[in-house]
C-alpha atoms as a PDB file:
ATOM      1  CA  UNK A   1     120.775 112.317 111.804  1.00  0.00           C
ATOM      2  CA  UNK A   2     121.346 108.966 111.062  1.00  0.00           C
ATOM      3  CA  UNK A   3     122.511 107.700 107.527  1.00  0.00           C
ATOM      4  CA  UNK A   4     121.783 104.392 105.652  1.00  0.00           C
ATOM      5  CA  UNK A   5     123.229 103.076 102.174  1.00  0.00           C
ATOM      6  CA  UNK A   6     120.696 101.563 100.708  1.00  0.00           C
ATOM      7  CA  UNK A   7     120.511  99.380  97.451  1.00  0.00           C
ATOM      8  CA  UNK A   8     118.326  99.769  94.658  1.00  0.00           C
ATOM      9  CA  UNK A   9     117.126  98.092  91.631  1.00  0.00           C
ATOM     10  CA  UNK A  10     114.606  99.020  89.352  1.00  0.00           C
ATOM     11  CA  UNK A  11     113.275  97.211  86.150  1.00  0.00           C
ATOM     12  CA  UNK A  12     109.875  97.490  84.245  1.00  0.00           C
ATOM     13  CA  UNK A  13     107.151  95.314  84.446  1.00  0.00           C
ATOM     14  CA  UNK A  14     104.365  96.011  82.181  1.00  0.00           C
ATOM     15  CA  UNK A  15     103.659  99.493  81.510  1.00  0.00           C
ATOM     16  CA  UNK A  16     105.233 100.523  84.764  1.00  0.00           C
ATOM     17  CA  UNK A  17     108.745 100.639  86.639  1.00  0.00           C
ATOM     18  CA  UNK A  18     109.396  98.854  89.853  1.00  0.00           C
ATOM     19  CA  UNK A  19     111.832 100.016  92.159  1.00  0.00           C
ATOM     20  CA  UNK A  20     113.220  97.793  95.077  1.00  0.00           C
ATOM     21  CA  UNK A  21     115.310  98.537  98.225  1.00  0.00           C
ATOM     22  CA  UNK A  22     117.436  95.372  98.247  1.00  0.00           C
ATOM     23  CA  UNK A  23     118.594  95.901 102.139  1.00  0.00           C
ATOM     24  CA  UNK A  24     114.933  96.231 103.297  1.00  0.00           C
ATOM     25  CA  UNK A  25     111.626  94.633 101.512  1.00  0.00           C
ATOM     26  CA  UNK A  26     110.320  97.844 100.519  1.00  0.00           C
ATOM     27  CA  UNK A  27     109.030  97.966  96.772  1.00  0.00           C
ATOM     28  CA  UNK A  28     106.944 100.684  94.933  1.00  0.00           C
ATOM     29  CA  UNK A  29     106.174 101.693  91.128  1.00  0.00           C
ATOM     30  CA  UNK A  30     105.984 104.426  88.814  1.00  0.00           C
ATOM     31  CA  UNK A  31     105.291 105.385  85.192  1.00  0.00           C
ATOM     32  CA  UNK A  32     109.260 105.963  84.479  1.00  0.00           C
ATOM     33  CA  UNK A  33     111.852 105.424  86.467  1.00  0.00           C
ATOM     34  CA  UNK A  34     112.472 108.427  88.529  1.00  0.00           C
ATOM     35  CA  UNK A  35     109.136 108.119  89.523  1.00  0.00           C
ATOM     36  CA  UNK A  36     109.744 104.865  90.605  1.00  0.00           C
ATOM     37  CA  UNK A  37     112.985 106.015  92.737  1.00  0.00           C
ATOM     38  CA  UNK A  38     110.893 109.017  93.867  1.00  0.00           C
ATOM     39  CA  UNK A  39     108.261 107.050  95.409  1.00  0.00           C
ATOM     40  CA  UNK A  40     110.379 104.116  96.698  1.00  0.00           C
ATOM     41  CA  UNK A  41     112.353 107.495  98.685  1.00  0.00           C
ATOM     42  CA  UNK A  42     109.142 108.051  99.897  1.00  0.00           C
ATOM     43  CA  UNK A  43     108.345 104.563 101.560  1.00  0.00           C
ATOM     44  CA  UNK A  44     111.611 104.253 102.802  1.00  0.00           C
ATOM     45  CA  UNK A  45     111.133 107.767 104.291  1.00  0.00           C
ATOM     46  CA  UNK A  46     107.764 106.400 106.203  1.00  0.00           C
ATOM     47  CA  UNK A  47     109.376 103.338 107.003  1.00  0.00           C
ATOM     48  CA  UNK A  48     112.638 104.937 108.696  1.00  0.00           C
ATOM     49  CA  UNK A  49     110.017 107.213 110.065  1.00  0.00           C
ATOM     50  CA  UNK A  50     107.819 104.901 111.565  1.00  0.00           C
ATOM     51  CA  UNK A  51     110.823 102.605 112.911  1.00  0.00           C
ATOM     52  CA  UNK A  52     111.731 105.988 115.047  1.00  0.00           C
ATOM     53  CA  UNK A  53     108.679 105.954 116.820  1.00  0.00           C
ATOM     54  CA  UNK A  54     108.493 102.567 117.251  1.00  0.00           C
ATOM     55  CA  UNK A  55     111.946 102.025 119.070  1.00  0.00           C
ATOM     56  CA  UNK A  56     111.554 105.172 121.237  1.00  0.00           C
ATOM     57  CA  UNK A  57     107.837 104.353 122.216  1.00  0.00           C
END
């Protein structure tokens, strides 16, 4: 399996927490942090995902 390092930042906007993968424009948002990092896994998970099928189409 193939590994990435990835770079995160998160800050709040609002009432919510953004979390953004610096290496790749992939954002999402939660009501704390962790749910920010937690759902930003998540996207990056569909993106690496679909960027498998993709190549090997």
């Amino acid at each position: 399996m193939e590994q990435h390092v990835l770079q995160n930042v998160v800050w709040k906007e609002g009432n919510y927490f953004v979390a953004q993968c610096l290496n790749i424009d992939i954002s999402s948002f939660g009501a704390s942090r962790e749910e920010a990092l937690t759902n930003l896994d998540e996207a990056l998970s569909l993106y690496f995902e679909d960027d498998k099928h993709m190549k090997y189409a």
